[in-house]
PDB file of N, CA and C in Angstrom:
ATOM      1  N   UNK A   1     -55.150 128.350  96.812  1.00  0.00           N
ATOM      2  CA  UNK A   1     -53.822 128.748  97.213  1.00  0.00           C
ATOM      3  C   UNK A   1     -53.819 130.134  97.855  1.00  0.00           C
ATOM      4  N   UNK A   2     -54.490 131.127  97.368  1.00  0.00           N
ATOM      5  CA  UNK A   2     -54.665 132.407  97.810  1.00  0.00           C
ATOM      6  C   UNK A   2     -54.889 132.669  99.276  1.00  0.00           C
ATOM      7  N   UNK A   3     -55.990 131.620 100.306  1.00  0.00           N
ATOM      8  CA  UNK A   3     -56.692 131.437 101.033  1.00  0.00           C
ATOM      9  C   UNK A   3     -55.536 130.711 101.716  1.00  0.00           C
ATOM     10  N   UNK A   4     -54.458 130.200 101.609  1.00  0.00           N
ATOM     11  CA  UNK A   4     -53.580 129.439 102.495  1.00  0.00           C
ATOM     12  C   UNK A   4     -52.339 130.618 102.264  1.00  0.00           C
ATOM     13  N   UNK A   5     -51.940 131.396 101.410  1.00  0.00           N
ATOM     14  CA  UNK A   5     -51.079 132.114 101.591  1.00  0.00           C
ATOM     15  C   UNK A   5     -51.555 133.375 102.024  1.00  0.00           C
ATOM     16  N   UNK A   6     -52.754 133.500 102.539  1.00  0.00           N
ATOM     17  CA  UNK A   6     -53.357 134.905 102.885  1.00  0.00           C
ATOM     18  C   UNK A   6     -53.138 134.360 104.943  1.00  0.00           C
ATOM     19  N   UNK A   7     -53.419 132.971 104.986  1.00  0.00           N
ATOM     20  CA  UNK A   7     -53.815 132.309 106.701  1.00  0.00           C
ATOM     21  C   UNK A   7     -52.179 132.283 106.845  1.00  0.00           C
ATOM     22  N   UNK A   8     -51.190 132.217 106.186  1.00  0.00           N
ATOM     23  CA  UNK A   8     -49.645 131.779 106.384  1.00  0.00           C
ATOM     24  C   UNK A   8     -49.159 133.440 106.691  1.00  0.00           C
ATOM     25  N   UNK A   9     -49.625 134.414 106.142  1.00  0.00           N
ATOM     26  CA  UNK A   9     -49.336 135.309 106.105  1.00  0.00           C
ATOM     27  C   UNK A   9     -49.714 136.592 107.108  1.00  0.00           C
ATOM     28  N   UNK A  10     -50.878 135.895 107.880  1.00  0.00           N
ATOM     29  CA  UNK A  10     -51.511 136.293 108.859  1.00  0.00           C
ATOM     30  C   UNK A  10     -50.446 136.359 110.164  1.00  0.00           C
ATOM     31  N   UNK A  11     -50.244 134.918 110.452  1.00  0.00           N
ATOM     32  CA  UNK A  11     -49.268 134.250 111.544  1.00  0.00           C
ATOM     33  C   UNK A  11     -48.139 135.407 111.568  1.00  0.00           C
ATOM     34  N   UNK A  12     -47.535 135.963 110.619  1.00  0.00           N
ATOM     35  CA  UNK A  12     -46.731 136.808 110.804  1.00  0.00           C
ATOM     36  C   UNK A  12     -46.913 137.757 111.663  1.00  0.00           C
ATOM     37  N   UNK A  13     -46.001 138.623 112.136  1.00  0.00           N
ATOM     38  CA  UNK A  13     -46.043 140.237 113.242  1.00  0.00           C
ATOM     39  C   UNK A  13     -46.004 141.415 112.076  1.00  0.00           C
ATOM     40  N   UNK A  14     -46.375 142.268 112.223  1.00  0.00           N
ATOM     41  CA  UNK A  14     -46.212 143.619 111.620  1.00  0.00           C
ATOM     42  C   UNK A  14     -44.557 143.335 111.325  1.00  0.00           C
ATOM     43  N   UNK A  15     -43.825 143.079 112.112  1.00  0.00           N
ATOM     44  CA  UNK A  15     -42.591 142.825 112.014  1.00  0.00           C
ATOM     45  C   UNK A  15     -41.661 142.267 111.150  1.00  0.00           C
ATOM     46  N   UNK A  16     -42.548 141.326 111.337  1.00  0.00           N
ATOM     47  CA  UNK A  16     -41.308 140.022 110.129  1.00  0.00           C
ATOM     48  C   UNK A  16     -42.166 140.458 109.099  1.00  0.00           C
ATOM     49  N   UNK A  17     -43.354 140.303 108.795  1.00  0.00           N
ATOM     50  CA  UNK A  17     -43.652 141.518 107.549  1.00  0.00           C
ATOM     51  C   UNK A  17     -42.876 142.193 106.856  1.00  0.00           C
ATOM     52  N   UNK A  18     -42.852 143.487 107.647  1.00  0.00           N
ATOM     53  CA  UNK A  18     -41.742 144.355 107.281  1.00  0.00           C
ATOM     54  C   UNK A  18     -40.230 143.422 106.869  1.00  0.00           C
ATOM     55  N   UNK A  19     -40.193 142.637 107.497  1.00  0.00           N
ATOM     56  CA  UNK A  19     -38.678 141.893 107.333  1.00  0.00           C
ATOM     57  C   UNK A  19     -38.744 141.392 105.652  1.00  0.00           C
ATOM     58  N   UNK A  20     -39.707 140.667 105.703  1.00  0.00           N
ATOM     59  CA  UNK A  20     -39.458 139.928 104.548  1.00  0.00           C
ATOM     60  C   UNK A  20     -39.710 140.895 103.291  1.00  0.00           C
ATOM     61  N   UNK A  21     -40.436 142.251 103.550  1.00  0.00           N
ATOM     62  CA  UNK A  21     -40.749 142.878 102.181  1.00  0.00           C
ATOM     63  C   UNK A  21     -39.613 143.448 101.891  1.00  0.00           C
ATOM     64  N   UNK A  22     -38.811 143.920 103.188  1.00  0.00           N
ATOM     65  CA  UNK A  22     -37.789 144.482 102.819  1.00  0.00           C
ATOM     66  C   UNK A  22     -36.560 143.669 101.603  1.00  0.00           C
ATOM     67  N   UNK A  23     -36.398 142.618 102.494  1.00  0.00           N
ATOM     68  CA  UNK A  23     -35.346 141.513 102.321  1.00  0.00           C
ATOM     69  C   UNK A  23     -35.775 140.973 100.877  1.00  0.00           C
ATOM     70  N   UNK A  24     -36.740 141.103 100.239  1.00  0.00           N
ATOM     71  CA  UNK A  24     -37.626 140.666  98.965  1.00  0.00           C
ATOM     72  C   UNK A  24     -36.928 142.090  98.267  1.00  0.00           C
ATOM     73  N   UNK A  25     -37.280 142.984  98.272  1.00  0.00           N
ATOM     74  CA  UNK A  25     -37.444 144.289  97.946  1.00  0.00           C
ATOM     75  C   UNK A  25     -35.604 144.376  97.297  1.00  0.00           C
ATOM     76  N   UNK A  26     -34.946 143.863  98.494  1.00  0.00           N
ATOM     77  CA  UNK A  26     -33.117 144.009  98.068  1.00  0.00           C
ATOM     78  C   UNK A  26     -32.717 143.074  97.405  1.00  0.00           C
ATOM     79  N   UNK A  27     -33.784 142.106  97.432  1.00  0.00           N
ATOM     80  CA  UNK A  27     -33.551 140.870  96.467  1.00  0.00           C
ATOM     81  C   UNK A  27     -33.518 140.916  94.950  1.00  0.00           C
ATOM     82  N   UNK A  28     -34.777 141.715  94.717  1.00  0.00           N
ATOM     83  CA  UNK A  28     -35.102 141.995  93.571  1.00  0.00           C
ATOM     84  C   UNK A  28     -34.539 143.400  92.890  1.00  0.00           C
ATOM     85  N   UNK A  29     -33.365 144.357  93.511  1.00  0.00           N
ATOM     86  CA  UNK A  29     -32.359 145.444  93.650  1.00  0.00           C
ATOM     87  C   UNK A  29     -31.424 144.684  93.350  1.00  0.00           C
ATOM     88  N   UNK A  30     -31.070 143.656  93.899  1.00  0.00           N
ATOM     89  CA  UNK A  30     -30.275 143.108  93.152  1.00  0.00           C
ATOM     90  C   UNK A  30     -30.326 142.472  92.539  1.00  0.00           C
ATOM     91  N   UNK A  31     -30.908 141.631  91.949  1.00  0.00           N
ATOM     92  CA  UNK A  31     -31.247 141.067  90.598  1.00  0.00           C
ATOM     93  C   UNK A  31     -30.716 141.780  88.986  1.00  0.00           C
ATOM     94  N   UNK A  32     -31.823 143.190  89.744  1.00  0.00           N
ATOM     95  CA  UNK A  32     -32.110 144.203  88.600  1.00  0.00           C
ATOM     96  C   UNK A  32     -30.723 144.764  87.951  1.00  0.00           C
ATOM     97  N   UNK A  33     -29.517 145.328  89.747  1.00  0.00           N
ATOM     98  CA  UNK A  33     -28.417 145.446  89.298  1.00  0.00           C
ATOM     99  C   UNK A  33     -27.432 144.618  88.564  1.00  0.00           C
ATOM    100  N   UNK A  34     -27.693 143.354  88.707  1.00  0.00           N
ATOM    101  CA  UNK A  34     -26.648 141.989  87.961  1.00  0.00           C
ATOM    102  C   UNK A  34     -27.299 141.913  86.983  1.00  0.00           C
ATOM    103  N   UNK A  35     -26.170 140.729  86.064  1.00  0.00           N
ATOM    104  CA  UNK A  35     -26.838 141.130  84.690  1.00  0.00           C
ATOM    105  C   UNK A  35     -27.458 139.110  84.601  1.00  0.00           C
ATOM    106  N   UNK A  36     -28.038 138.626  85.584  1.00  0.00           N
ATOM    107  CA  UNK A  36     -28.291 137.185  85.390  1.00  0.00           C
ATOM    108  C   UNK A  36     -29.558 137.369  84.540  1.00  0.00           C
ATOM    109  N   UNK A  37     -30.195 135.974  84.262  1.00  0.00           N
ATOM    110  CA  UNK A  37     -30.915 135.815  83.359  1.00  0.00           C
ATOM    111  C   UNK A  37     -32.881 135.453  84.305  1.00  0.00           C
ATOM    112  N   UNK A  38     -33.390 136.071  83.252  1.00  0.00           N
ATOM    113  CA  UNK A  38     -34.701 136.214  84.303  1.00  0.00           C
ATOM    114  C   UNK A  38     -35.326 134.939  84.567  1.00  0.00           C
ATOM    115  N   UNK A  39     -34.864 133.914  84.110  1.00  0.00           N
ATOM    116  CA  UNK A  39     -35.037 132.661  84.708  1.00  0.00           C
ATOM    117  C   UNK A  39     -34.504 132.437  86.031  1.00  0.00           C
ATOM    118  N   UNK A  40     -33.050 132.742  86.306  1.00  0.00           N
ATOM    119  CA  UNK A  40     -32.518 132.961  87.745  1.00  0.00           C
ATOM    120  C   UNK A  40     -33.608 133.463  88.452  1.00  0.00           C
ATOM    121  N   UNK A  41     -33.717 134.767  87.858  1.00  0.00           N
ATOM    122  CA  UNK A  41     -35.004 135.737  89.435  1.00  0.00           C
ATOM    123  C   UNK A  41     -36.482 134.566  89.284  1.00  0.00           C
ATOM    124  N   UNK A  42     -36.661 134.495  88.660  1.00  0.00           N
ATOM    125  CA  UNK A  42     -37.989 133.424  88.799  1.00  0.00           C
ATOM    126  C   UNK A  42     -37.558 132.681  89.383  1.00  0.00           C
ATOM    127  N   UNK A  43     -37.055 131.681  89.737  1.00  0.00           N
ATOM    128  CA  UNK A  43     -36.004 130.636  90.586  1.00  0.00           C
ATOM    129  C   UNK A  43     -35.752 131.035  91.837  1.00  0.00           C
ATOM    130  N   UNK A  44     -35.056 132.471  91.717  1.00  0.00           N
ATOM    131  CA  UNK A  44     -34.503 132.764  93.525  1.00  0.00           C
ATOM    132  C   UNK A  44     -36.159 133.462  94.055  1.00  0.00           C
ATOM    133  N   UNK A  45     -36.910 134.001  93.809  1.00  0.00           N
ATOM    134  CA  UNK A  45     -38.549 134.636  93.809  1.00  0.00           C
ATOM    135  C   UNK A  45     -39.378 133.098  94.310  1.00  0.00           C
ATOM    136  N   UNK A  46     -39.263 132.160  93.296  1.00  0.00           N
ATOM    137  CA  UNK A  46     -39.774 131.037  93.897  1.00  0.00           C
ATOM    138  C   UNK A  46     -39.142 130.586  94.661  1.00  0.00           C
ATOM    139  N   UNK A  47     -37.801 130.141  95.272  1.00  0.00           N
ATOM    140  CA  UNK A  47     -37.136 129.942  96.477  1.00  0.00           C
ATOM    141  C   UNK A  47     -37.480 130.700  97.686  1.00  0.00           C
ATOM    142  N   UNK A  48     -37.640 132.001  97.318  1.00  0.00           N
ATOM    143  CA  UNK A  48     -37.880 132.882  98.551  1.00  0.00           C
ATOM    144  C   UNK A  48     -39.174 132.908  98.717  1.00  0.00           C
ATOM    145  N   UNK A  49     -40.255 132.371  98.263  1.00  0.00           N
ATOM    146  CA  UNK A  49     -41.643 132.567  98.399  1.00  0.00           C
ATOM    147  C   UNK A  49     -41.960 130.959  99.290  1.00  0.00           C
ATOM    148  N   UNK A  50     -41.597 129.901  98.543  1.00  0.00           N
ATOM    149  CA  UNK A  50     -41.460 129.043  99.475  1.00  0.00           C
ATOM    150  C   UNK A  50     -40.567 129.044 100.877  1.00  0.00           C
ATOM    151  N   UNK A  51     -39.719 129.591 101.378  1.00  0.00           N
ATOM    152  CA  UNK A  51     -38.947 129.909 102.537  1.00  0.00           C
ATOM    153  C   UNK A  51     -39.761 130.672 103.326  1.00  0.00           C
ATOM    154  N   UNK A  52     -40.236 131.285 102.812  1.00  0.00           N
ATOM    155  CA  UNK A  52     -41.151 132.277 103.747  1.00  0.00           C
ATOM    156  C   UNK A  52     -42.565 131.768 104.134  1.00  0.00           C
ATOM    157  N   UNK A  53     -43.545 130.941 103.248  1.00  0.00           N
ATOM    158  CA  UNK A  53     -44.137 130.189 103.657  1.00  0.00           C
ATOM    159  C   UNK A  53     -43.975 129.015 104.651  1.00  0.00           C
ATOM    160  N   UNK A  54     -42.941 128.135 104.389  1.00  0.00           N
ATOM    161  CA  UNK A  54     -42.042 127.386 105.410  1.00  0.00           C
ATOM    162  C   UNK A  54     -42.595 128.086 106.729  1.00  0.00           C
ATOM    163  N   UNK A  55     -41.779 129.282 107.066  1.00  0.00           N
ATOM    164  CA  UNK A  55     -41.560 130.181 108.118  1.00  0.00           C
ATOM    165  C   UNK A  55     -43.026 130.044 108.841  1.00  0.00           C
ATOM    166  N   UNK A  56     -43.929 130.504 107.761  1.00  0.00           N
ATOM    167  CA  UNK A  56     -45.138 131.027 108.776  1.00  0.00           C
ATOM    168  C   UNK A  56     -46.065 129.760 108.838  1.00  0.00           C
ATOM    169  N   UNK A  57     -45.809 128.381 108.143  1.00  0.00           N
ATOM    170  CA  UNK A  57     -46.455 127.695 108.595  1.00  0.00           C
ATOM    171  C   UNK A  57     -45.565 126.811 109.689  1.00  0.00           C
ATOM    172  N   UNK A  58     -44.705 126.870 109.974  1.00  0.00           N
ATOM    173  CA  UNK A  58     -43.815 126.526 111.224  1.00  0.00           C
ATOM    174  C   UNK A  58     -44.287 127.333 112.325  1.00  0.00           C
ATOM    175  N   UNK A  59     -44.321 128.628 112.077  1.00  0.00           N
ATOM    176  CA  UNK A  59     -44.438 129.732 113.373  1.00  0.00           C
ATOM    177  C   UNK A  59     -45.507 129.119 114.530  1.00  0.00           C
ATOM    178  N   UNK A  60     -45.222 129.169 115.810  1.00  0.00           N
ATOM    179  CA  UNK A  60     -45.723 128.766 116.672  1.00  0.00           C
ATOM    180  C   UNK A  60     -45.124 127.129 116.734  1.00  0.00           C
ATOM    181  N   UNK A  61     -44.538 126.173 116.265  1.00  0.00           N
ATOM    182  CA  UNK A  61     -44.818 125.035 116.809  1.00  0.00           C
ATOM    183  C   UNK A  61     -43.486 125.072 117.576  1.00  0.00           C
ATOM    184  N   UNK A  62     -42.325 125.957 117.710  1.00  0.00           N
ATOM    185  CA  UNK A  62     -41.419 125.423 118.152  1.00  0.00           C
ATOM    186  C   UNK A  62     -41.791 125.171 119.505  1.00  0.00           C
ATOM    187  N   UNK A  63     -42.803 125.523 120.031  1.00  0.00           N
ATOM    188  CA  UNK A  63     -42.884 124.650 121.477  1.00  0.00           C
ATOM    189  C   UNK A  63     -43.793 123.571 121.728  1.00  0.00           C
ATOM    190  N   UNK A  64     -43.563 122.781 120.334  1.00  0.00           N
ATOM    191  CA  UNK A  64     -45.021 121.708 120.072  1.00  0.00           C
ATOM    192  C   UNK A  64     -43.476 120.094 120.002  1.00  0.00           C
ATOM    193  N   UNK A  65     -42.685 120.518 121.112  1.00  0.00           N
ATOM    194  CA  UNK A  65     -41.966 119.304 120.514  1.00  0.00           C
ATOM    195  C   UNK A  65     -42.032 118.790 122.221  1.00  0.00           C
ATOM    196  N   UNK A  66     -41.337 117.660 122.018  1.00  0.00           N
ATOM    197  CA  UNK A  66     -41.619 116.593 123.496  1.00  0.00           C
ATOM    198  C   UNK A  66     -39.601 116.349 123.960  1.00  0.00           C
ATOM    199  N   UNK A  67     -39.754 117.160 125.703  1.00  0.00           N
ATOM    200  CA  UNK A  67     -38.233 116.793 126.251  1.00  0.00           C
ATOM    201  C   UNK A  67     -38.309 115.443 127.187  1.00  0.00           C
ATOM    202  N   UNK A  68     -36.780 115.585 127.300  1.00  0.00           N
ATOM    203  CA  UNK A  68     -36.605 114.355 128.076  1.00  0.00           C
ATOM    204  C   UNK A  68     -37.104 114.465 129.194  1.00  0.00           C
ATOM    205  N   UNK A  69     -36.458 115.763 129.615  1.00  0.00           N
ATOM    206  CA  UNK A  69     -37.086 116.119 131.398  1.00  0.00           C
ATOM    207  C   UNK A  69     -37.271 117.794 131.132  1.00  0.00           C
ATOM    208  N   UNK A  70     -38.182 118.085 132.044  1.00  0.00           N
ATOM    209  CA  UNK A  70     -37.788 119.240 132.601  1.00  0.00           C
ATOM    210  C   UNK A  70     -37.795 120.255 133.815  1.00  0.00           C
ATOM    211  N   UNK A  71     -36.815 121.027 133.650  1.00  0.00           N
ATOM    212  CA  UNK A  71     -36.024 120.804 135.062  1.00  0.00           C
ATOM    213  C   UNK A  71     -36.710 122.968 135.068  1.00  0.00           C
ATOM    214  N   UNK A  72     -37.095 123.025 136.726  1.00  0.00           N
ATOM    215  CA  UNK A  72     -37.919 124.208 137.396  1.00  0.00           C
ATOM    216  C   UNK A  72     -36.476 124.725 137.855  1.00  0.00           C
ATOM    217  N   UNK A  73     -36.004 125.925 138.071  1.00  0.00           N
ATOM    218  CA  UNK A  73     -34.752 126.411 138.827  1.00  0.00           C
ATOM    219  C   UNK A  73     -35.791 128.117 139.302  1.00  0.00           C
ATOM    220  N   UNK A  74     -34.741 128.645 140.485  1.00  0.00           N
ATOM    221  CA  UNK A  74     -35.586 129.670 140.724  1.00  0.00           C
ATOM    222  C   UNK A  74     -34.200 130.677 140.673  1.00  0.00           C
ATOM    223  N   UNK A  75     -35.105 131.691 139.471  1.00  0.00           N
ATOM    224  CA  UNK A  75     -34.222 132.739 138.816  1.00  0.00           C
ATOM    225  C   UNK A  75     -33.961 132.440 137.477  1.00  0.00           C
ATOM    226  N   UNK A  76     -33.962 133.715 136.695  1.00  0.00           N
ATOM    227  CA  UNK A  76     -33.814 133.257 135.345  1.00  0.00           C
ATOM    228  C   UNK A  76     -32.212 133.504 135.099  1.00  0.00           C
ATOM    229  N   UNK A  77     -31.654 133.733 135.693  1.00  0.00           N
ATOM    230  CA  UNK A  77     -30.091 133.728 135.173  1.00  0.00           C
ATOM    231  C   UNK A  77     -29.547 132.441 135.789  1.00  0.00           C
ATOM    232  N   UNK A  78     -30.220 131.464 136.908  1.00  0.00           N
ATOM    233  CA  UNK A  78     -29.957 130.232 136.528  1.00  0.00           C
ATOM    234  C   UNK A  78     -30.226 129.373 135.687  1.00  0.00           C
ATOM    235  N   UNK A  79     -31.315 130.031 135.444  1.00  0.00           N
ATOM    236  CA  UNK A  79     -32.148 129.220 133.832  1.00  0.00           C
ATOM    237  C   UNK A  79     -31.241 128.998 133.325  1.00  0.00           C
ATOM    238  N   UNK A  80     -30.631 130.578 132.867  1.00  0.00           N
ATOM    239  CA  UNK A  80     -30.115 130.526 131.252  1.00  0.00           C
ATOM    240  C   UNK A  80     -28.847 129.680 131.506  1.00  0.00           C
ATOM    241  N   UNK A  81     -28.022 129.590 132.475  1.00  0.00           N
ATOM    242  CA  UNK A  81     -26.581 128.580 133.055  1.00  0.00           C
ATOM    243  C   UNK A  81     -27.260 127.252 132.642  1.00  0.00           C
ATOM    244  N   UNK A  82     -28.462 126.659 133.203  1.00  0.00           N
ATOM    245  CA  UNK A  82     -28.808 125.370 133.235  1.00  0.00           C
ATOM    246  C   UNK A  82     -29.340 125.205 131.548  1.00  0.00           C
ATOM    247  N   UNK A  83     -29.242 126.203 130.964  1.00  0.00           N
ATOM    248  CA  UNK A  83     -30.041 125.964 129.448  1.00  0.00           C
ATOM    249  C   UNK A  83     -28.665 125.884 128.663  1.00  0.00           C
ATOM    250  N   UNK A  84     -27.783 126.339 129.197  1.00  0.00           N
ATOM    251  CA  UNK A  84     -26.069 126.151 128.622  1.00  0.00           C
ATOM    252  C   UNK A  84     -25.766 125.015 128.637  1.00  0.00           C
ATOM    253  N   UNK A  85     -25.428 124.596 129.929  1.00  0.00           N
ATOM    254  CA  UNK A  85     -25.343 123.237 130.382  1.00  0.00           C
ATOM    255  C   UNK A  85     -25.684 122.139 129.706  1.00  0.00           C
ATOM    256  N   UNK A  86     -26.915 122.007 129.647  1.00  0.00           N
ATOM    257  CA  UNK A  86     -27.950 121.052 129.467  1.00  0.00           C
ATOM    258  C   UNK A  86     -27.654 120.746 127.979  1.00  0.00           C
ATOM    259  N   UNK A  87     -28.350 119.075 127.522  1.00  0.00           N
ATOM    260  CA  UNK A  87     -28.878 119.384 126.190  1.00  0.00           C
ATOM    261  C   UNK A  87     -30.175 119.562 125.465  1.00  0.00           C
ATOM    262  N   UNK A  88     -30.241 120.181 124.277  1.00  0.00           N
ATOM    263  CA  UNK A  88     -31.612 121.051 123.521  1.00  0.00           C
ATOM    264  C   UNK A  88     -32.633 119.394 124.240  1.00  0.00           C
ATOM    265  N   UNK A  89     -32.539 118.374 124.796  1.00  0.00           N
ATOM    266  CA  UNK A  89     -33.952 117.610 125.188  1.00  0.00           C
ATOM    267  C   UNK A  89     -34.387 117.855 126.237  1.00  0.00           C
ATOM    268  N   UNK A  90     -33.830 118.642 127.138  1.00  0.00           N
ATOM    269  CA  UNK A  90     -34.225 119.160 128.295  1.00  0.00           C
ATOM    270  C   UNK A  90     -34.905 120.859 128.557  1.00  0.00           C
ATOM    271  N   UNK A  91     -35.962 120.863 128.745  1.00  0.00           N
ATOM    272  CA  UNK A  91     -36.888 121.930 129.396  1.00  0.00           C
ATOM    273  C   UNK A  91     -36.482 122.571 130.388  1.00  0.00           C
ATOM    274  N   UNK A  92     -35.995 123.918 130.380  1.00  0.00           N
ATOM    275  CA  UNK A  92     -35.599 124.860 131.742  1.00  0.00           C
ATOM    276  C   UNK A  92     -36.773 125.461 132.145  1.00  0.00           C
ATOM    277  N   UNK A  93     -37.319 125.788 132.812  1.00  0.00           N
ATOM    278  CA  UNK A  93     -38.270 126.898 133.237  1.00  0.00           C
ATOM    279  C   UNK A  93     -37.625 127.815 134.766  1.00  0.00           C
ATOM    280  N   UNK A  94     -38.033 129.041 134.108  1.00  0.00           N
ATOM    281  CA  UNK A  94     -36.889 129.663 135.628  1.00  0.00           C
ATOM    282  C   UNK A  94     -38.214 130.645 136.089  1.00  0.00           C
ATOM    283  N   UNK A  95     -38.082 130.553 137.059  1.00  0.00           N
ATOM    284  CA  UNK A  95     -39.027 131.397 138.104  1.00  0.00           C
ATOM    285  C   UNK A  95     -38.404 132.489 138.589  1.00  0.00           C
ATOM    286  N   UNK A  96     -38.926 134.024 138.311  1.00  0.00           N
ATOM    287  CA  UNK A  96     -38.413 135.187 139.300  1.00  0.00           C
ATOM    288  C   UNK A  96     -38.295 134.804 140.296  1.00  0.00           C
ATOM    289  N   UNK A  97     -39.073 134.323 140.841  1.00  0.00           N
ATOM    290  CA  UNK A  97     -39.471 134.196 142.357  1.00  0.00           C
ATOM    291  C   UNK A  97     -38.472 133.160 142.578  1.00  0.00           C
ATOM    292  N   UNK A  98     -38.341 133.040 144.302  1.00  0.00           N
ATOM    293  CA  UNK A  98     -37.706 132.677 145.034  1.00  0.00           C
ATOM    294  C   UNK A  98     -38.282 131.803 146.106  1.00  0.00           C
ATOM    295  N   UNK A  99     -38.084 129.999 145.476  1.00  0.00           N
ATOM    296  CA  UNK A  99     -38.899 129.460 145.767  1.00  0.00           C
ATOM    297  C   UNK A  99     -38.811 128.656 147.361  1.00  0.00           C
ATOM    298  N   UNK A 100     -38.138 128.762 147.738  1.00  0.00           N
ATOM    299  CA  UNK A 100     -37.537 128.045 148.981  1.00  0.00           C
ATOM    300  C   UNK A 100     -38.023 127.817 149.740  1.00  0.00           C
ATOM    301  N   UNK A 101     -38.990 128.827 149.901  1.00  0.00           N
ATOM    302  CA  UNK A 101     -40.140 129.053 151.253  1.00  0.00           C
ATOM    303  C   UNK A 101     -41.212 128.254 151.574  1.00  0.00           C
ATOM    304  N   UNK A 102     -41.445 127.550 150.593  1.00  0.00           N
ATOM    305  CA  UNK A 102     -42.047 126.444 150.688  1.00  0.00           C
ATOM    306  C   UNK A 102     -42.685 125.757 149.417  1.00  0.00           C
ATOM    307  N   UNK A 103     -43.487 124.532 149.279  1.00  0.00           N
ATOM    308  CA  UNK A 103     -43.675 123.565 148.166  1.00  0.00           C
ATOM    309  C   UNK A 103     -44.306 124.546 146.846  1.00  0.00           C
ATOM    310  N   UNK A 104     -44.157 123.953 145.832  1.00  0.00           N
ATOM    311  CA  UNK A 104     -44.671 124.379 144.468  1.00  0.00           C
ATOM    312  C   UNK A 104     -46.576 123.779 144.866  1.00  0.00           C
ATOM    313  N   UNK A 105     -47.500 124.487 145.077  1.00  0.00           N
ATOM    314  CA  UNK A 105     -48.650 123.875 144.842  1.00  0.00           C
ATOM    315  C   UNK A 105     -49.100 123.074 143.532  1.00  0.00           C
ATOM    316  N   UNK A 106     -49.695 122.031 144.201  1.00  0.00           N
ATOM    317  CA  UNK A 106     -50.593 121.034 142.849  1.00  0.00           C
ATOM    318  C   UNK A 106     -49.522 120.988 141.835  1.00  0.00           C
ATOM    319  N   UNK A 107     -48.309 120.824 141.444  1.00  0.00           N
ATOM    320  CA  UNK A 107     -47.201 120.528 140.628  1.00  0.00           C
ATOM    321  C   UNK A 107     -48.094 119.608 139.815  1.00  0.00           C
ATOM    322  N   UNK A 108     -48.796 118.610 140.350  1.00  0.00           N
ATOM    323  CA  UNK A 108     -49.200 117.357 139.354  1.00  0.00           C
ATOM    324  C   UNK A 108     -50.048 117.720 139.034  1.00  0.00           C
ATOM    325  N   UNK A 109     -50.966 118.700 138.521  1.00  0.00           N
ATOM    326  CA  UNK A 109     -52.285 118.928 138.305  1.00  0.00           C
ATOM    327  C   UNK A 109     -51.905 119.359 136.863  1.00  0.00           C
ATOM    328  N   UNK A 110     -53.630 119.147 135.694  1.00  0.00           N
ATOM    329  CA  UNK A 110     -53.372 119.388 134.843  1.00  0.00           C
ATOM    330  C   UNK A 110     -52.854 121.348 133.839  1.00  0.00           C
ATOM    331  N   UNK A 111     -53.211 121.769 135.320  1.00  0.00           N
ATOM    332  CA  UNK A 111     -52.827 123.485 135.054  1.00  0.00           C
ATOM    333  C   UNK A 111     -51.189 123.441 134.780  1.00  0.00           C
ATOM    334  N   UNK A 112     -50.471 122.524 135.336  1.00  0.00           N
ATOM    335  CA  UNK A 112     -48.580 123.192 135.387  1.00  0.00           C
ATOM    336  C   UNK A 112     -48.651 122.443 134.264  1.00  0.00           C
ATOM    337  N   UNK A 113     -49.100 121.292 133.693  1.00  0.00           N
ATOM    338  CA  UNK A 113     -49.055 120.765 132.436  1.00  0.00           C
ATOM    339  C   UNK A 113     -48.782 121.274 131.484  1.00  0.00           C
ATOM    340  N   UNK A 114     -49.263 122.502 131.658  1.00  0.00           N
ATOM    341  CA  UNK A 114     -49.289 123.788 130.430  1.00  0.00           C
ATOM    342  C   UNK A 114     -48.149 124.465 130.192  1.00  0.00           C
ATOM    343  N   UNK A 115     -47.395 124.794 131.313  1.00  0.00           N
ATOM    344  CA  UNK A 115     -46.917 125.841 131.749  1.00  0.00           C
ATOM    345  C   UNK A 115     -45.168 125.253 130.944  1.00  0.00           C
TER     346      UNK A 115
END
């Protein structure tokens, strides 16, 4: 277990780190201040230890899911209109650039696959 909550814990940023020790830290501030029973904090401690594991073994897949279509626009503030629009099964990708000038190269190749 040590060895899977040490690799879950990795995935994290310096960031959410900090997030969760904090957010742990006020958890257990308040606990200390109420007068519940230490079965509660064992309970909300194990709730919050599993939630946070959740977290970091999720981290990274949200772009491991499959859309209906997805649709290239050029500019990202049309993106974000067409990501309004649209629904969550559809893929926006917005390009700085300004594509008009002529074709997207190799579109079908396995490199934009990625992208």
């Amino acid at each position: 277990m040590n060895k899977d909550l040490k690799r879950n814990i990795d995935k994290l940023t310096e960031e959410e780190v900090r997030s969760v020790l904090l957010q742990t830290l006020v958890r257990l501030e308040m606990v200390q201040e109420s007068n519940e029973s230490p079965s509660l904090l064992l309970d909300d401690l194990h709730n919050w230890h599993n939630r946070i594991l959740q977290f970091a073994q999720n981290k990274g897949r949200e772009f491991d899911r499959e859309y209906n279509s997805v649709h290239i626009v050029c500019g990202e503030s049309s993106a974000g209109s067409l990501k309004v629009g649209l629904e969550q099964e559809n893929k926006v990708i917005g390009f700085p650039d300004f594509l008009a000038v002529g074709p997207i190269q190799k579109l079908h190749k396995e490199s934009w696959a990625r992208v």
